[in-house]
N, C-alpha and C. Protein backbone atom coordinates (compact mmCIF):
# COMPACT_ATOMS: atom_id res chain seq x y z
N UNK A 1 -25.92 -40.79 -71.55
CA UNK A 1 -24.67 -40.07 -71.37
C UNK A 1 -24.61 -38.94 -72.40
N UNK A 2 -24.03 -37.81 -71.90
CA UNK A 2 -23.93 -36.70 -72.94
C UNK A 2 -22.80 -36.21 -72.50
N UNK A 3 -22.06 -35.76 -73.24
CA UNK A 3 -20.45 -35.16 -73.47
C UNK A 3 -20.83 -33.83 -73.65
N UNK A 4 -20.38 -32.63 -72.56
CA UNK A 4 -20.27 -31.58 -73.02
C UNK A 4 -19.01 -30.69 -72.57
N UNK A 5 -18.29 -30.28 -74.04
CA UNK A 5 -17.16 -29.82 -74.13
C UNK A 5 -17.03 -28.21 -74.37
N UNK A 6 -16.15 -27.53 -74.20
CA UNK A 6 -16.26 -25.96 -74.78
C UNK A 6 -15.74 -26.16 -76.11
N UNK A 7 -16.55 -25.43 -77.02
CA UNK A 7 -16.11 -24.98 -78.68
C UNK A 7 -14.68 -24.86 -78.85
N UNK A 8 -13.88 -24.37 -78.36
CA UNK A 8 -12.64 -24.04 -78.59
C UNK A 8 -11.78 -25.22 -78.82
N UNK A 9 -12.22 -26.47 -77.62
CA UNK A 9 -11.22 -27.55 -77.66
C UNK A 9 -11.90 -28.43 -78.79
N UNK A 10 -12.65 -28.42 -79.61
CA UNK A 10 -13.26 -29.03 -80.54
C UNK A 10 -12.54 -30.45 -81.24
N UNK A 11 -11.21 -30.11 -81.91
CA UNK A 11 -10.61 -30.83 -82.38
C UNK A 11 -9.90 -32.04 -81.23
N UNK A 12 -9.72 -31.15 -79.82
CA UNK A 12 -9.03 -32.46 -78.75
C UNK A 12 -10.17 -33.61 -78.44
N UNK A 13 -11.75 -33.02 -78.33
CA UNK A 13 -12.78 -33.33 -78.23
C UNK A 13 -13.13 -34.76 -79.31
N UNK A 14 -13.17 -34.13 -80.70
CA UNK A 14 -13.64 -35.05 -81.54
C UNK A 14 -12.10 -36.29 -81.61
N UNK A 15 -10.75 -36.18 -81.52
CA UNK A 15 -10.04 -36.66 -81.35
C UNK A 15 -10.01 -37.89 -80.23
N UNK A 16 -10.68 -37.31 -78.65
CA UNK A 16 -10.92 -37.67 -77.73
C UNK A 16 -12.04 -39.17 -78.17
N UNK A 17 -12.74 -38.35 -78.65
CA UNK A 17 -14.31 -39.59 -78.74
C UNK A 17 -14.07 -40.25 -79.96
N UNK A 18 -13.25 -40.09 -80.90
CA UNK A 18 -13.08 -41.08 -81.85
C UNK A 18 -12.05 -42.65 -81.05
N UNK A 19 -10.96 -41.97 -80.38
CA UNK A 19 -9.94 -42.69 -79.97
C UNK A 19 -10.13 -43.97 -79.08
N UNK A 20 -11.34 -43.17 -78.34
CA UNK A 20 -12.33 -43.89 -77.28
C UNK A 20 -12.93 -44.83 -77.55
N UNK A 21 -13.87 -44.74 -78.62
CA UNK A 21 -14.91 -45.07 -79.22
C UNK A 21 -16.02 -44.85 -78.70
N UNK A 22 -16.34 -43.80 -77.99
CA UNK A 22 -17.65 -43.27 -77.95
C UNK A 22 -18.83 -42.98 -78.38
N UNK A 23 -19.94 -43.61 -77.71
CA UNK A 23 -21.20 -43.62 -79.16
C UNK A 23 -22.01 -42.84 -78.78
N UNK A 24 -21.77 -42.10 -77.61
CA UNK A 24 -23.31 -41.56 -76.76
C UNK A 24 -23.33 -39.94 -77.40
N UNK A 25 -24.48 -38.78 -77.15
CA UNK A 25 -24.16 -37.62 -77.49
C UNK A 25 -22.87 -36.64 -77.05
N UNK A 26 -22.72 -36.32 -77.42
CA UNK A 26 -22.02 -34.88 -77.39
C UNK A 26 -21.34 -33.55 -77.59
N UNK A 27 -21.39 -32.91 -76.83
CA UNK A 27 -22.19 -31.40 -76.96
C UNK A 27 -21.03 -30.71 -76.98
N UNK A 28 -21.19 -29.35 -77.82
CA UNK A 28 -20.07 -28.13 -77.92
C UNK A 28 -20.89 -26.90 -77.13
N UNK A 29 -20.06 -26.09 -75.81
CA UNK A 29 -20.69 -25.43 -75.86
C UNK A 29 -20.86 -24.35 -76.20
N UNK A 30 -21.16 -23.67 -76.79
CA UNK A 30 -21.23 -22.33 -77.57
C UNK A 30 -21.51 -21.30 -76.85
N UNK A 31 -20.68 -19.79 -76.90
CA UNK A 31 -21.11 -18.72 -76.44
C UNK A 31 -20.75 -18.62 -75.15
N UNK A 32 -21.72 -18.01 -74.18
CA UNK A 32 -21.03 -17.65 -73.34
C UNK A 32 -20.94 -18.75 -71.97
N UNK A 33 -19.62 -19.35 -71.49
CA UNK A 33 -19.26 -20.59 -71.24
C UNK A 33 -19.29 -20.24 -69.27
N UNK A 34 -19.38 -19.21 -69.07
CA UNK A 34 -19.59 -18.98 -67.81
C UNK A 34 -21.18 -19.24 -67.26
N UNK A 35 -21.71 -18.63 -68.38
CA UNK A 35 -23.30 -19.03 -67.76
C UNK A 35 -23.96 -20.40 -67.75
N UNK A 36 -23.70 -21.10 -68.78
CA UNK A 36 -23.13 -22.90 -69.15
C UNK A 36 -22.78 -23.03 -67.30
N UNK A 37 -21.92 -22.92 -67.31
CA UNK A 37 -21.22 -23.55 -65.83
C UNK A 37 -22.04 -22.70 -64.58
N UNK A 38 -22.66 -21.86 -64.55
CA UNK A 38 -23.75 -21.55 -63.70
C UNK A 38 -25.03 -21.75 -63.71
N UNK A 39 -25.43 -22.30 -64.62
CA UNK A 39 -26.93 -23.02 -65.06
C UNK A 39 -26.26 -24.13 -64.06
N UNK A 40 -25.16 -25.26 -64.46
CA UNK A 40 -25.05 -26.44 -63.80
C UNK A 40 -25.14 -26.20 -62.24
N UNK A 41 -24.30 -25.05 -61.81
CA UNK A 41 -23.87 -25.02 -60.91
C UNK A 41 -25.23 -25.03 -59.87
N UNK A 42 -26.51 -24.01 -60.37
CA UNK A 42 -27.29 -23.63 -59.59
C UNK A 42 -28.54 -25.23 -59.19
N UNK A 43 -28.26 -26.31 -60.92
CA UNK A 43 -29.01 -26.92 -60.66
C UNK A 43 -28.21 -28.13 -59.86
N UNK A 44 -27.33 -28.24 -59.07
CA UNK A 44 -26.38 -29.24 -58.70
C UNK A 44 -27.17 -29.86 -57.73
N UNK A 45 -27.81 -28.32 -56.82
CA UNK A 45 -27.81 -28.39 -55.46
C UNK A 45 -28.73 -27.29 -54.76
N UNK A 46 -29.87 -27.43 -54.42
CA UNK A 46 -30.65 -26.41 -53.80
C UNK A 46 -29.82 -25.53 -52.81
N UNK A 47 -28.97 -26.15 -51.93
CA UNK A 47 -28.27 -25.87 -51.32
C UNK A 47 -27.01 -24.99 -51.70
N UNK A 48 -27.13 -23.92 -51.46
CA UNK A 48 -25.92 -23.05 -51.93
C UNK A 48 -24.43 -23.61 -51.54
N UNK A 49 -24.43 -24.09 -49.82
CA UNK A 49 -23.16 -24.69 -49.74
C UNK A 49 -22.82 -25.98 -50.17
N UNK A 50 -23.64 -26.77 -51.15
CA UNK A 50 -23.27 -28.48 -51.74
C UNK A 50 -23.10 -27.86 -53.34
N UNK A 51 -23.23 -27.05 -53.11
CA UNK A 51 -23.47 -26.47 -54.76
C UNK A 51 -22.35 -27.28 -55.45
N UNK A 52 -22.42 -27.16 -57.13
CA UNK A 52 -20.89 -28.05 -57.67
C UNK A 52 -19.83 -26.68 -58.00
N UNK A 53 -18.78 -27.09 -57.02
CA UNK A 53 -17.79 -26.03 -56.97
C UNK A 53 -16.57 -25.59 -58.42
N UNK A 54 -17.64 -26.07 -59.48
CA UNK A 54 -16.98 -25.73 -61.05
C UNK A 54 -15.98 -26.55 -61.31
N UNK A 55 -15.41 -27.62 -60.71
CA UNK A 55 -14.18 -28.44 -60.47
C UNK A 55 -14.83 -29.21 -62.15
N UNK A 56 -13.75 -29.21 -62.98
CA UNK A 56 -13.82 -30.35 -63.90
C UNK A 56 -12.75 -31.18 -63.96
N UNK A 57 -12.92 -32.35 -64.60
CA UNK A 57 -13.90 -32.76 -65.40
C UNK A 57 -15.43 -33.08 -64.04
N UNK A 58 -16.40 -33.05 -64.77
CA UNK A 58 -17.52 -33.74 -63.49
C UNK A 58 -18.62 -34.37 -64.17
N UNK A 59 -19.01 -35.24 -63.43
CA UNK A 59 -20.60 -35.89 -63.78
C UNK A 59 -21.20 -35.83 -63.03
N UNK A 60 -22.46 -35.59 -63.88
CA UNK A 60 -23.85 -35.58 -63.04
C UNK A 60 -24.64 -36.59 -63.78
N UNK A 61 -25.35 -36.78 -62.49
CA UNK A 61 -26.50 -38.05 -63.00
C UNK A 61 -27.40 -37.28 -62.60
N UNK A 62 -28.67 -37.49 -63.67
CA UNK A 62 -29.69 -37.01 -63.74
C UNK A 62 -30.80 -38.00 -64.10
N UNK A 63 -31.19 -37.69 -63.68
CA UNK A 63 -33.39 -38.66 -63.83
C UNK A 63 -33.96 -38.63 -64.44
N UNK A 64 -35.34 -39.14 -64.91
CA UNK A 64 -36.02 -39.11 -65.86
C UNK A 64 -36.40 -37.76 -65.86
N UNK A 65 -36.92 -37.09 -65.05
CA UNK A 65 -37.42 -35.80 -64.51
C UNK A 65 -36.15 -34.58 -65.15
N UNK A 66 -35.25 -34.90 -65.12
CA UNK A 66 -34.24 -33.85 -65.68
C UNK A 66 -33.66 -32.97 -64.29
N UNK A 67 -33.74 -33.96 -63.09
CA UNK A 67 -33.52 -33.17 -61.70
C UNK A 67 -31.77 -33.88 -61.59
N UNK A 68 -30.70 -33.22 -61.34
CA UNK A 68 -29.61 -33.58 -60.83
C UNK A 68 -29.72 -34.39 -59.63
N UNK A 69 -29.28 -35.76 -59.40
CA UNK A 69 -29.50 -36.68 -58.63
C UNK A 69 -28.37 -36.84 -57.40
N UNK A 70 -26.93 -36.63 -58.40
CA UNK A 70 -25.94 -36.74 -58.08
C UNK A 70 -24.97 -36.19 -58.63
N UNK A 71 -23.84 -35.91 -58.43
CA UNK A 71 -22.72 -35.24 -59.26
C UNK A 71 -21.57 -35.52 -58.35
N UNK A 72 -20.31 -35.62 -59.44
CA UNK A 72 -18.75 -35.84 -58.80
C UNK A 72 -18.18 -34.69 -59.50
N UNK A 73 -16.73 -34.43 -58.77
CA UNK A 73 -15.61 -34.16 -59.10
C UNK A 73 -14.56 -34.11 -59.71
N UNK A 74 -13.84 -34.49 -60.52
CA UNK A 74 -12.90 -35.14 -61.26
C UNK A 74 -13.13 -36.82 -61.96
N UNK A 75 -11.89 -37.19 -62.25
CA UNK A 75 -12.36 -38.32 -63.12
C UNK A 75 -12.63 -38.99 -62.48
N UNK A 76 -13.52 -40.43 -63.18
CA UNK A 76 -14.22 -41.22 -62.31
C UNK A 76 -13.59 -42.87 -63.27
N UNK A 77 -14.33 -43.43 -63.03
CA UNK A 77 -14.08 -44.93 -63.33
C UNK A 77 -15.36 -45.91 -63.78
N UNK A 78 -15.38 -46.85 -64.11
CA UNK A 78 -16.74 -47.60 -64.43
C UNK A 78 -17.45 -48.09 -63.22
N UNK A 79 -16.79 -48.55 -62.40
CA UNK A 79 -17.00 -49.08 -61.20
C UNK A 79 -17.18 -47.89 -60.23
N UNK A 80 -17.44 -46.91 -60.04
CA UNK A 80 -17.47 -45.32 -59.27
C UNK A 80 -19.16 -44.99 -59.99
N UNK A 81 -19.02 -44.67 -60.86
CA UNK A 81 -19.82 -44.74 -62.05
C UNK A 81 -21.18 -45.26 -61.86
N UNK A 82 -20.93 -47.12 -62.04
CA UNK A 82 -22.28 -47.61 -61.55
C UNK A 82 -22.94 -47.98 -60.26
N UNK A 83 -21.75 -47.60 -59.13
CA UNK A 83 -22.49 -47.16 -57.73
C UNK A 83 -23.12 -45.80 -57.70
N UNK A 84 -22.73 -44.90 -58.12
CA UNK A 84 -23.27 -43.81 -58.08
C UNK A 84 -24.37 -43.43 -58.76
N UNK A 85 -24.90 -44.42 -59.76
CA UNK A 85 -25.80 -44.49 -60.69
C UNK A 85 -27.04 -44.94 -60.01
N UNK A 86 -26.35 -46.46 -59.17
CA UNK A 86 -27.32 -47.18 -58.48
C UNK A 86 -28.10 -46.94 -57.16
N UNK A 87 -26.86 -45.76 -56.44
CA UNK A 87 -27.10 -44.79 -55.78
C UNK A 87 -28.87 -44.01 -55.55
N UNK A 88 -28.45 -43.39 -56.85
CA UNK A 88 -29.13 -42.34 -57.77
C UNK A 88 -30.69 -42.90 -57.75
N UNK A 89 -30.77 -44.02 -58.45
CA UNK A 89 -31.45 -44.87 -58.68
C UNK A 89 -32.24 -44.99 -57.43
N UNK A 90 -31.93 -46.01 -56.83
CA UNK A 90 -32.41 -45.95 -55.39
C UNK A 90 -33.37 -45.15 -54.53
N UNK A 91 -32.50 -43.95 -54.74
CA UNK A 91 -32.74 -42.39 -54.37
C UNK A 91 -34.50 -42.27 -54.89
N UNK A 92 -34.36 -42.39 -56.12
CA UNK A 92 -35.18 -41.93 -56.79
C UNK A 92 -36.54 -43.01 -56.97
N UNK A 93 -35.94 -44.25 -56.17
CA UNK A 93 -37.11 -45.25 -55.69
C UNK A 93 -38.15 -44.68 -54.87
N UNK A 94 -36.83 -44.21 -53.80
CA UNK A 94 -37.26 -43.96 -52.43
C UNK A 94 -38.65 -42.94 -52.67
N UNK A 95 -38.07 -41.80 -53.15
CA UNK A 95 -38.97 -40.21 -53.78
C UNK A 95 -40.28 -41.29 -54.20
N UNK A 96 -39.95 -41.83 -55.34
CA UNK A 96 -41.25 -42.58 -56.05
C UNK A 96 -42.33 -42.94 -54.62
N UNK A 97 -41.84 -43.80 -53.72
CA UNK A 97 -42.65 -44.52 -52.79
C UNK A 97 -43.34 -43.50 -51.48
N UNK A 98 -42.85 -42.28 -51.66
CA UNK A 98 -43.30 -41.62 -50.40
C UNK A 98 -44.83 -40.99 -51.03
């Protein structure tokens, strides 16, 4: 898991993950925050129309490979979470076996 937040909200951020208790990385992003969200955007989805439509908060699950597997929309839940993981997973059986 990696947390990535914009620089500006820094203090709601570190506030956020203390309160939580969050142990995993996470990231500030620095500079210019549009291209940040178009790097994601382009790697969401080969597909221009599945692309991720910038909606936050969002997760993506990603692979050993560093390939976007899956990605949501808004907030999610633990149980959302590890279907979509297992999903993912799966997915990435399947790829392995062909």
């Amino acid at each position: 898991m990696i947390s990535a937040d914009n620089e500006a909200d820094e203090d709601l951020v570190r506030s956020f993950l203390i309160e939580t208790g969050v142990s995993f990385e996470s990231a500030l992003v620095k500079g210019d925050q549009q291209k940040f969200v178009e790097i994601w955007q382009e790697l969401s989805s080969d597909d221009p129309n599945k692309r991720w439509s910038m909606g936050l908060p969002a997760t993506f699950v990603i692979d050993s490979e560093g390939r976007v597997k899956s990605f949501m929309i808004g907030g999610t839940n633990e149980r959302e979470l590890i279907a979509t993981v297992k999903k993912a997973m799966a997915s990435t059986l399947d790829t392995a076996r062909d």
